[in-house]
Protein backbone atom coordinates (compact mmCIF):
# COMPACT_ATOMS: atom_id res chain seq x y z
CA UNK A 1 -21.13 5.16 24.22
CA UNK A 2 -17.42 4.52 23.13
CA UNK A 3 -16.14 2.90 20.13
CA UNK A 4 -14.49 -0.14 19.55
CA UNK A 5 -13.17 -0.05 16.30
CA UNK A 6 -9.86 -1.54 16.66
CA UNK A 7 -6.65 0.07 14.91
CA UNK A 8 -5.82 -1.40 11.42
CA UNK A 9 -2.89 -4.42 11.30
CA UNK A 10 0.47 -2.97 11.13
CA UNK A 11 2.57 -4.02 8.44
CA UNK A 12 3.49 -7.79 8.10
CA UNK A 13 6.78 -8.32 9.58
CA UNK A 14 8.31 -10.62 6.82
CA UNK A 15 7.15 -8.02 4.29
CA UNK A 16 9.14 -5.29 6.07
CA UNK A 17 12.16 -7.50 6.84
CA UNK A 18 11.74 -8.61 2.78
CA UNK A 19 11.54 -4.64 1.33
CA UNK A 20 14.35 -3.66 3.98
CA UNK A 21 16.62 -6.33 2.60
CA UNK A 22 15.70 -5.92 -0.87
CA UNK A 23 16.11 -1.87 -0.92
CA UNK A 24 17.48 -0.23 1.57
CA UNK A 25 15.62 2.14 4.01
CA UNK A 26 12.04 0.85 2.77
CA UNK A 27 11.36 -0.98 5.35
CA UNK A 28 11.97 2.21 7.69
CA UNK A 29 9.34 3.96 4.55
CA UNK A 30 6.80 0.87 5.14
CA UNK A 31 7.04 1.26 9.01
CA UNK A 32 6.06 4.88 8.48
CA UNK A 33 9.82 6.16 9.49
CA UNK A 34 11.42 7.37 6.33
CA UNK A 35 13.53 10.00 8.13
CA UNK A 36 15.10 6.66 10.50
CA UNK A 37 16.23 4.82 6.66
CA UNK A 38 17.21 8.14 5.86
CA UNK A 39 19.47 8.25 8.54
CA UNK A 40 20.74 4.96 7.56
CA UNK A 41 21.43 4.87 4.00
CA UNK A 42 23.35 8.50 5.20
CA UNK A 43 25.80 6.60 7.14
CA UNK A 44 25.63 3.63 4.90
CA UNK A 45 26.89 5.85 2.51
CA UNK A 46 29.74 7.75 4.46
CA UNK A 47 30.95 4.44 5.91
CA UNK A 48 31.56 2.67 2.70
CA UNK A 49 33.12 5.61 1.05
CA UNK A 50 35.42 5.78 4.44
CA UNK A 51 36.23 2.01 4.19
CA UNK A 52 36.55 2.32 0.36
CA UNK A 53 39.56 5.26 1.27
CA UNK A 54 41.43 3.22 3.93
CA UNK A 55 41.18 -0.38 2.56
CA UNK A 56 43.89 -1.96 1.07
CA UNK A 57 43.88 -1.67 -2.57
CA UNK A 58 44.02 -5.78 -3.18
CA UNK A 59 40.79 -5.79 -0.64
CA UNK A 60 37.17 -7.54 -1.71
CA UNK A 61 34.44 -4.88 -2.87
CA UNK A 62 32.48 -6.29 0.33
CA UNK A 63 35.98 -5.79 2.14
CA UNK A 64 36.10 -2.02 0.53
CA UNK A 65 32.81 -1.27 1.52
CA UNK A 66 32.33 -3.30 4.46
CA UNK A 67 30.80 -0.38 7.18
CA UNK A 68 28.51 -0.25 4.29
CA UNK A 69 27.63 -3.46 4.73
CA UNK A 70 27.46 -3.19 8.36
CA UNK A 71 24.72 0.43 8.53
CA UNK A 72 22.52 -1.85 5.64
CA UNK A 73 22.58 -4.78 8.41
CA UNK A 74 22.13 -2.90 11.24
CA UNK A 75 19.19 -1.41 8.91
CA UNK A 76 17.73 -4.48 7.84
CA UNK A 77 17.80 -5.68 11.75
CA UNK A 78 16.20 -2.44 12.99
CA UNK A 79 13.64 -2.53 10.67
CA UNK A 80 12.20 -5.60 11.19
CA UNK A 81 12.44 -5.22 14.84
CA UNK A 82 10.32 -2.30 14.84
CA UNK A 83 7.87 -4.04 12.76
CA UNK A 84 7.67 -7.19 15.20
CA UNK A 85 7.48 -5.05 17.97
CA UNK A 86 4.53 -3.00 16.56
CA UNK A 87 2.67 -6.13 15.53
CA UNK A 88 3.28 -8.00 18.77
CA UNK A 89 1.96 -4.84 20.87
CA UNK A 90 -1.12 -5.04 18.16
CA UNK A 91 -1.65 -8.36 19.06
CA UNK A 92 -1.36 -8.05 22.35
CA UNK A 93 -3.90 -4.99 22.59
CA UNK A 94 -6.43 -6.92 20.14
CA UNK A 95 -6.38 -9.59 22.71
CA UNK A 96 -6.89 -7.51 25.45
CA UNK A 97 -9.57 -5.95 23.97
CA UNK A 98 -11.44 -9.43 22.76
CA UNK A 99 -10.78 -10.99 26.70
CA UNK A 100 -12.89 -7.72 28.05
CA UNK A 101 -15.50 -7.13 25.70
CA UNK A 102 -16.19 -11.42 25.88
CA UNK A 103 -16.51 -11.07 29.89
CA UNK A 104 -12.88 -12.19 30.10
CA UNK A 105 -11.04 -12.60 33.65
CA UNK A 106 -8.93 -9.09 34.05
CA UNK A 107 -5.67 -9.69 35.97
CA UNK A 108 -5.28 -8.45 39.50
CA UNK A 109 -2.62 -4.97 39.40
């Protein structure tokens, strides 16, 4: 006899994409990746202090800091595309499992 518990809900999408935004590398924490935001706010770091050294001194603080501001997009982007990717596969294996244990038409391979 096997059991069909199915796995719990991964994390809400728009909560991830709202924490990664909000702080960075906590949507990476949420998604159960800390060493990936990590990574991240690393190179978030080391790029702004590079940009911050060869920016013109009459530059923007966003202009200063701007690979900054590029690693804590790229890190808001990746984390939320993990987190829709996990939830879609969820989906996708809930359904799966729903169509075969309701008698449901399996496709040909």
């Amino acid at each position: 006899m096997t059991s069909s518990t199915a796995p719990p809900a991964p994390a809400n999408p728009y909560a991830v994409l709202g924490a990664a935004i909000v702080l960075p590398a906590s949507g990476h924490v949420i998604l159960g990746v800390p060493v990936r935001g990590l990574q991240f706010l690393f190179f978030m770091v080391i790029l702004a202090w590079v940009t911050a050294k060869i920016a013109p001194p009459d530059a923007s603080f966003v202009g200063r800091h701007a690979g900054g501001f590029l690693i804590y997009a790229l890190s808001v982007l990746d984390a939320y595309k993990l987190a829709r990717i996990r939830h879609a596969q969820w989906v996708h294996n809930a359904r799966q499992g729903s169509d075969s244990a309701h008698g449901g038409i399996e496709p040909h391979t």
